[in-house]
Protein backbone atom coordinates (compact mmCIF):
# COMPACT_ATOMS: atom_id res chain seq x y z
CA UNK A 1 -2.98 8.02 -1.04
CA UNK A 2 -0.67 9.58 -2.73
CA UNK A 3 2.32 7.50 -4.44
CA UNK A 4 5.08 10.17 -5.01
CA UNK A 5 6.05 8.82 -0.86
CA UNK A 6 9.13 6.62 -1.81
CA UNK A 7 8.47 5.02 1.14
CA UNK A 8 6.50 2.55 -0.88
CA UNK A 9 5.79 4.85 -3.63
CA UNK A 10 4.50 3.58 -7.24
CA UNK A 11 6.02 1.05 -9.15
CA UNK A 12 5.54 -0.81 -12.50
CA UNK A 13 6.47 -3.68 -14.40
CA UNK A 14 7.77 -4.76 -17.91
CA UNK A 15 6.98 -8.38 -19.15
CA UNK A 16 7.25 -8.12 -23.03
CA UNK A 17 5.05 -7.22 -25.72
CA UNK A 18 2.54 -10.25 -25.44
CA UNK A 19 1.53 -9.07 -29.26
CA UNK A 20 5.06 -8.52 -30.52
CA UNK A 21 6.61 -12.05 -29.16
CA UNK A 22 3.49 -14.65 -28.58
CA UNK A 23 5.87 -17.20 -29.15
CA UNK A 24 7.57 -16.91 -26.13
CA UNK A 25 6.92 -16.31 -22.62
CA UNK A 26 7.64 -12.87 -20.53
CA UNK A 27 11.09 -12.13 -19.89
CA UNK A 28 12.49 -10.55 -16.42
CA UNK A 29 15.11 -8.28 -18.66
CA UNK A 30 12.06 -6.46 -20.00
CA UNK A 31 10.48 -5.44 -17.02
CA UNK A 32 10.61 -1.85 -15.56
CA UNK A 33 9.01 -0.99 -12.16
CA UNK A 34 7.93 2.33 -10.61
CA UNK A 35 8.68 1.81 -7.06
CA UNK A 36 8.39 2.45 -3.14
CA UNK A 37 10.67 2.46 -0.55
CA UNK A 38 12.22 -0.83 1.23
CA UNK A 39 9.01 -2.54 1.19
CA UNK A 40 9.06 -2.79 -2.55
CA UNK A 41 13.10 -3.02 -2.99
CA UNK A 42 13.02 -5.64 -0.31
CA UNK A 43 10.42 -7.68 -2.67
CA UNK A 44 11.98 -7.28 -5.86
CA UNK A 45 15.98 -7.44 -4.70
CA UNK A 46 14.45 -11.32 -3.10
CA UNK A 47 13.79 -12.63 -6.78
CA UNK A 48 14.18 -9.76 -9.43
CA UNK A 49 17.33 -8.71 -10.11
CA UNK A 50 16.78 -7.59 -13.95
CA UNK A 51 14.70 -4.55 -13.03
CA UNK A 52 14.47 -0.85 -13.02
CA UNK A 53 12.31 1.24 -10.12
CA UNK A 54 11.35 4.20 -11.10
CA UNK A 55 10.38 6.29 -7.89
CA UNK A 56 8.47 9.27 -7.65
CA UNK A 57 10.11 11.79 -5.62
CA UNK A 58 8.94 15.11 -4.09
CA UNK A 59 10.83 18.34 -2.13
CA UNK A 60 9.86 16.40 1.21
CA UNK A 61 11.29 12.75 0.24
CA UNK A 62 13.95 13.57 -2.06
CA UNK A 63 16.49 12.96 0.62
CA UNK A 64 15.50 9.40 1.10
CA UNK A 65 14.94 8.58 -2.56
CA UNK A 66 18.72 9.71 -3.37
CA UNK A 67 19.85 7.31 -0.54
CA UNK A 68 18.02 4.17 -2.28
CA UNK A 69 19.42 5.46 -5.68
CA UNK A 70 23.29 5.31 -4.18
CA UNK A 71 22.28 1.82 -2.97
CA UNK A 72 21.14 0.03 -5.80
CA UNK A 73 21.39 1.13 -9.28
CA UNK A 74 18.20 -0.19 -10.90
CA UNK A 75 16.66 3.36 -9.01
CA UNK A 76 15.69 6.02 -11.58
CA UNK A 77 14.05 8.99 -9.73
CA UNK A 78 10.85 11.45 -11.05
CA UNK A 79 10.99 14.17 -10.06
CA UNK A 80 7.69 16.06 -8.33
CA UNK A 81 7.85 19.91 -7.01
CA UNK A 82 5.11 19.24 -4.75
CA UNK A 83 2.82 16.24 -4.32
CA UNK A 84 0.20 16.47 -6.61
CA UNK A 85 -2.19 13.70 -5.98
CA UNK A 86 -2.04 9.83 -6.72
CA UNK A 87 -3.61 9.64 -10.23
CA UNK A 88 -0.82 12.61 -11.24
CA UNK A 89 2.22 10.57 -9.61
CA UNK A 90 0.99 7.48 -11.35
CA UNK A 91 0.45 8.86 -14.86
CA UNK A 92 3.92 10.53 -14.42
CA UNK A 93 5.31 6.66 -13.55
CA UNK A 94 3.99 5.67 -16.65
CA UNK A 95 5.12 7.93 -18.73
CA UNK A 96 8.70 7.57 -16.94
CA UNK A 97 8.55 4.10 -17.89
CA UNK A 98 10.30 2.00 -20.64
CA UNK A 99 8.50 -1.01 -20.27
CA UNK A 100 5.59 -2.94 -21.84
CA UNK A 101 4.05 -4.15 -19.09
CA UNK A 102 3.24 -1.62 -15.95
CA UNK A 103 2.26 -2.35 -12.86
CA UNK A 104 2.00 -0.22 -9.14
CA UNK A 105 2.50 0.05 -5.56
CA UNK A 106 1.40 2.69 -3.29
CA UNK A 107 3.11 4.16 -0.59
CA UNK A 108 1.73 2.42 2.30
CA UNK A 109 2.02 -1.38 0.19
CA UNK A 110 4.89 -3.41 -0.30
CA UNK A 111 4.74 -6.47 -2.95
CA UNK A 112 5.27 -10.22 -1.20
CA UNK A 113 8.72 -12.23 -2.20
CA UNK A 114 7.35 -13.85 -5.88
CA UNK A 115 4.71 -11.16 -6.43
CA UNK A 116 5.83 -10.55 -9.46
CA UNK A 117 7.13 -13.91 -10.64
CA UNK A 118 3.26 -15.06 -9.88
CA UNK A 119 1.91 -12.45 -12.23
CA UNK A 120 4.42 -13.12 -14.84
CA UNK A 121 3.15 -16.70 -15.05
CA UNK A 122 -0.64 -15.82 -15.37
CA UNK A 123 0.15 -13.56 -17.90
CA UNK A 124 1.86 -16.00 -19.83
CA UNK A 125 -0.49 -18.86 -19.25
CA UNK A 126 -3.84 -16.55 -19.81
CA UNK A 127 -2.34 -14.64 -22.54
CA UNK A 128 -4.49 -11.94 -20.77
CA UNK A 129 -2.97 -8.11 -20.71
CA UNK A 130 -4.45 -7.67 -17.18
CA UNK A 131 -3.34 -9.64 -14.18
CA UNK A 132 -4.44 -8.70 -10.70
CA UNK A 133 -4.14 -10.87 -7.72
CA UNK A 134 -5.24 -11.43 -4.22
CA UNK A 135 -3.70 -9.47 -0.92
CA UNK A 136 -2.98 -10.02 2.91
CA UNK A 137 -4.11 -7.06 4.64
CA UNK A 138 -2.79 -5.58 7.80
CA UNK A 139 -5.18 -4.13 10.00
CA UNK A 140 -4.75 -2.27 13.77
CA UNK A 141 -5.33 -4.98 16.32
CA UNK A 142 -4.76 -8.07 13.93
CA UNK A 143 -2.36 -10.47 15.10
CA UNK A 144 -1.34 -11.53 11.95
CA UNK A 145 -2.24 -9.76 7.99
CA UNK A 146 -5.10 -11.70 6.76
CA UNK A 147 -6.46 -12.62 3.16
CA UNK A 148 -7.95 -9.44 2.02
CA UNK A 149 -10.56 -11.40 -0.35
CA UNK A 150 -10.04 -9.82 -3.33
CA UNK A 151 -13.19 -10.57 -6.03
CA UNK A 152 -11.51 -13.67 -8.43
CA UNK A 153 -12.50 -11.92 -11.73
CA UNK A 154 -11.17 -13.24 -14.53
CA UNK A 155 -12.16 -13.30 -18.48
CA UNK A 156 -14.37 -10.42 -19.73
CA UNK A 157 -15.38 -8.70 -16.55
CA UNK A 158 -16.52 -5.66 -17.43
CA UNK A 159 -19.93 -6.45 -16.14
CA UNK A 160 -18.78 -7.51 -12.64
CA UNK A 161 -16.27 -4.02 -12.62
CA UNK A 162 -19.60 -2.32 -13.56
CA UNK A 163 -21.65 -3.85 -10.33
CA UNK A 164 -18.62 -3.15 -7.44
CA UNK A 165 -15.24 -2.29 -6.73
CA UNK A 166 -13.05 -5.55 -7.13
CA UNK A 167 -9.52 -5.53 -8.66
CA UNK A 168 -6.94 -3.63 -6.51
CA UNK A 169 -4.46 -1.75 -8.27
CA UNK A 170 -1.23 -2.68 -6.29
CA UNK A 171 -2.23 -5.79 -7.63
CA UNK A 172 -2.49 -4.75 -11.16
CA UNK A 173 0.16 -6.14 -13.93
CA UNK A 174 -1.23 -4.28 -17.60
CA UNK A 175 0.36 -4.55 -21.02
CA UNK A 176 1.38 -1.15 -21.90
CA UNK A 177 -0.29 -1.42 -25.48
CA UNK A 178 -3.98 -1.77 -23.22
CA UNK A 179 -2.28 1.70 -21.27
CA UNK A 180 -1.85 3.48 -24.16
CA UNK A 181 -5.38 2.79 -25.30
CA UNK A 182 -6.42 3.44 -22.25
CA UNK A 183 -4.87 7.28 -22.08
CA UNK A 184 -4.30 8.78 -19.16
CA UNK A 185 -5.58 7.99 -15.74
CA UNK A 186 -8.53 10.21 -14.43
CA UNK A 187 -6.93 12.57 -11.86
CA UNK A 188 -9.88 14.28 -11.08
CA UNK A 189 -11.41 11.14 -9.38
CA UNK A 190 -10.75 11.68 -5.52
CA UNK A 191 -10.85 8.18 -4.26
CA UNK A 192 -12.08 4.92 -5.82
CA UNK A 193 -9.39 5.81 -8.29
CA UNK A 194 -8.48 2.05 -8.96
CA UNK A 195 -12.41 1.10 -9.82
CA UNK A 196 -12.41 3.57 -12.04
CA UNK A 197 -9.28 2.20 -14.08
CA UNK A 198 -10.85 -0.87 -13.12
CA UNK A 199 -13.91 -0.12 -15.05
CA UNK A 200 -12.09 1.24 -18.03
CA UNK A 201 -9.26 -1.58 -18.23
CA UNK A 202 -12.39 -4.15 -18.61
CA UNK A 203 -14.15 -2.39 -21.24
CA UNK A 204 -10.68 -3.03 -23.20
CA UNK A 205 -9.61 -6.53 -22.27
CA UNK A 206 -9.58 -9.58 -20.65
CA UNK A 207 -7.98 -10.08 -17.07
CA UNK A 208 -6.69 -12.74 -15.43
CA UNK A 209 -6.67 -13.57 -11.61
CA UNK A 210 -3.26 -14.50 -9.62
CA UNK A 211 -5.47 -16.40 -6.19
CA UNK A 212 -2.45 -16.10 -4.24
CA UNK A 213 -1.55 -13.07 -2.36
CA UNK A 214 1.33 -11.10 -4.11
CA UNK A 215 0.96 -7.93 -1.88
CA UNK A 216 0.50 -6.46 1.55
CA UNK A 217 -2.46 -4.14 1.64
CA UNK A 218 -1.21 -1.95 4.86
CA UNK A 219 -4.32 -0.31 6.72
CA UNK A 220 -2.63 0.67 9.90
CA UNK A 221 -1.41 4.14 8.87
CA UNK A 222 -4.07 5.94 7.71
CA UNK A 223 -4.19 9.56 8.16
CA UNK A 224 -7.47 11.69 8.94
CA UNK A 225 -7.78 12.57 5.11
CA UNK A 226 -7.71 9.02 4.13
CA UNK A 227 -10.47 8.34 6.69
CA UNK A 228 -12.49 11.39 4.86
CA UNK A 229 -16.15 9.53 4.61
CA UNK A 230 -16.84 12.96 2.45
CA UNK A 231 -14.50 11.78 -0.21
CA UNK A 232 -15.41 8.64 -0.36
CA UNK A 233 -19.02 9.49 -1.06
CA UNK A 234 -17.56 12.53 -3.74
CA UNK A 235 -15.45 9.58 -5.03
CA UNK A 236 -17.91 6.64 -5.39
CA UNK A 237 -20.42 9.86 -7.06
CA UNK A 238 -17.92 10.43 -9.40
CA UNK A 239 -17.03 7.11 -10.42
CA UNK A 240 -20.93 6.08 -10.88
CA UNK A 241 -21.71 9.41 -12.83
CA UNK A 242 -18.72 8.75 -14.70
CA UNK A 243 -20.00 5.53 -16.31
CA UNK A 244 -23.91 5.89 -15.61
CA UNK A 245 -24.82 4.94 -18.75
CA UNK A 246 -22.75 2.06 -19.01
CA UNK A 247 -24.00 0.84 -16.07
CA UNK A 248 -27.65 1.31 -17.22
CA UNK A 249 -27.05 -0.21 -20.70
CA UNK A 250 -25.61 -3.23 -18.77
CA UNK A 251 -26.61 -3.83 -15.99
CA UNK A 252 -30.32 -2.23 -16.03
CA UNK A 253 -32.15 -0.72 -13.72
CA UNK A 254 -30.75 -3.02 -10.99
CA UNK A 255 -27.73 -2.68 -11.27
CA UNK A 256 -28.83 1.36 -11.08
CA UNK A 257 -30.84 0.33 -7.97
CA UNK A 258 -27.66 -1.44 -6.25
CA UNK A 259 -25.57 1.76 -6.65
CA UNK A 260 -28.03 4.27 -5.79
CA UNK A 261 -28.49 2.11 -2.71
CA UNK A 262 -24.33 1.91 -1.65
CA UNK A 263 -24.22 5.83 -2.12
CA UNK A 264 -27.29 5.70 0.46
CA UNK A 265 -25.06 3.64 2.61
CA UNK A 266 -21.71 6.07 2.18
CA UNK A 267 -23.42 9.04 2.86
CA UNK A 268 -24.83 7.82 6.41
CA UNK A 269 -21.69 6.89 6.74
CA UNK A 270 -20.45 10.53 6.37
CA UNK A 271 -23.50 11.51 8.64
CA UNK A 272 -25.45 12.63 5.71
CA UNK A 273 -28.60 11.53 6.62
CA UNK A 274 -30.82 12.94 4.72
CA UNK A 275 -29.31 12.37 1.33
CA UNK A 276 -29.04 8.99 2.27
CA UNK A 277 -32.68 8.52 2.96
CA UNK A 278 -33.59 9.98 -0.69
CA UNK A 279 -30.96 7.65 -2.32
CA UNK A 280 -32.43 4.94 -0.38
CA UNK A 281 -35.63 5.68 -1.48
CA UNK A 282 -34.82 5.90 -4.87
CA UNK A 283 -32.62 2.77 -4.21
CA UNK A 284 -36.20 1.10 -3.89
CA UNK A 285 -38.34 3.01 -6.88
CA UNK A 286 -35.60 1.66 -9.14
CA UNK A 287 -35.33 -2.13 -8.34
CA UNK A 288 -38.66 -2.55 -5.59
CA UNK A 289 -38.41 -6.12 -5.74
CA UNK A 290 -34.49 -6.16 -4.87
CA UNK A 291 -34.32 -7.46 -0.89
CA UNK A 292 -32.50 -5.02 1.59
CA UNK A 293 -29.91 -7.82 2.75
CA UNK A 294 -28.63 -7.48 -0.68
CA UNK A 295 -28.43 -3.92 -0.65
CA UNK A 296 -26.56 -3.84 2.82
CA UNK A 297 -24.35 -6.88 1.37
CA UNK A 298 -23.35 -4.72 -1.51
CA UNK A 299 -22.69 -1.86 0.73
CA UNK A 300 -20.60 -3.68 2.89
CA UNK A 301 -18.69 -5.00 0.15
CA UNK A 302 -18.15 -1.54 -1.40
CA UNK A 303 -16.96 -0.05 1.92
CA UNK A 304 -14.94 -2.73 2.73
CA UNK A 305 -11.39 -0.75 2.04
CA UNK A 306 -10.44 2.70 2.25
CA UNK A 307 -10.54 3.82 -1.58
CA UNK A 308 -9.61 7.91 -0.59
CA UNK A 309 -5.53 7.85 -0.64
């Protein structure tokens, strides 16, 4: 999905330098935000008044973007010619940023009332540089949004990021010294783009976990692209080719065996059936003694949300 939509486009945060000022906790004055549309200004204008949004803006939403900026003056607009892809409108953000802590919202999210005051606090309490939190998600049919269920990971969980998809990254509150580290993120990933930072924010530091929601995950819009079972297998591919050997090196040959088995899974899901039967297969010669509910378990867990926008 791509964020440069300011109607809920990508936002970030700014806590303070954790490293520069451990002697005191985050401040509100420090934090900038790259931001969405009225879902997002809605959330921040309830409890955040010390904050910039920085909104990514395109030919095709310009219009609306100027309108936020004449109504409230923390709006700084990016400029976009064209959309250009998530990973693009989000490195873009952070560059457009002058905060030192970061954090985003896509365009069909919007944060919940004391999203970010609950992130500030673990931050501050953990002394972790990576916060993510817990979600509602809003789903066709539902009466209500629902806890999303969001893994709890928490300390040095580069291992767990390694075995499945788990933080979310509207949920994601990062120092911008862990950022820089980081570098850029990978915009040739076509969907499980937040594992992937995931996976490369663990390997760096620590995170902490907010259990309350501080987010609406919106699933009720999705387009036909979105819904693309092609790029989700292309994406999940990428992402396990990406950091194969890490995987190996930590996880061993069953943790090889669980994700040779999920890519079974995604391509039957994009009617792929014979690829999925020689994944499966070598699903099995990797880990034989590893029971198929626990396959299908992991499976289900990885397909569990739409990772293609």
């Amino acid at each position: 999905m791509s964020s440069e939509n300011p109607e809920r486009a990508v936002p970030a945060h700014d806590v303070a330098d954790r490293h520069a000022a451990a002697d005191r906790p985050p401040r509100r004055r420090d934090l900038p935000v790259l931001g969405g549309d009225a879902g997002p200004l809605r959330a921040v204008a309830s409890g955040e008044p010390e904050i910039e949004l920085v909104a990514l803006v395109s030919d095709t939403t310009a219009e609306v973007a100027v309108a936020w900026r004449g109504r409230d003056p923390r709006v700084r607009l990016v400029r976009h010619d064209r959309r250009l892809g998530a990973e693009v409108a989000r490195n873009t953000g952070v560059r457009a940023a002058s905060g030192e802590w970061l954090a985003f919202l896509d365009s069909h999210e919007w944060w919940l009332p004391e999203s970010l005051s609950l992130r500030f606090a673990a931050a501050a309490a953990s002394e972790a540089p990576v916060v993510h939190s817990e979600c509602v998600v809003c789903r066709r049919g539902d009466d209500a949004p629902l806890p999303f269920g969001v893994p709890p990971m928490a300390g040095d969980v580069y291992c767990d990021v390694l075995a499945c998809p788990g933080p979310m990254l509207q949920g994601l509150l990062v120092a911008r010294t862990v950022l820089q580290a980081l570098g850029p993120l990978d915009e040739r990933i076509v969907s499980y783009q937040e594992w992937d930072t995931a996976i490369r924010l663990a390997r760096l530091a620590p995170f902490a976990f907010v259990a309350e929601p501080t987010f609406v995950y919106d699933c009720t819009q999705f387009d036909s692209i979105s819904r693309d079972p092609h790029r989700t297998v292309a994406g999940y591919r990428m992402v396990v080719l990406k950091h194969r050997w890490a995987i190996l090196k930590n996880l061993g040959p069953r943790g090889v065996s669980d994700h040779l088995a999920a890519l079974s899974v995604v391509h039957r899901e994009a009617h792929d059936a014979a690829s999925a039967r020689v994944l499966w297969l070598a699903a099995s010669l990797a880990w034989p003694l590893r029971p198929e509910s626990s396959w299908r378990r992991l499976a289900s867990r990885v397909l569990r949300r739409d990772h293609s926008r």
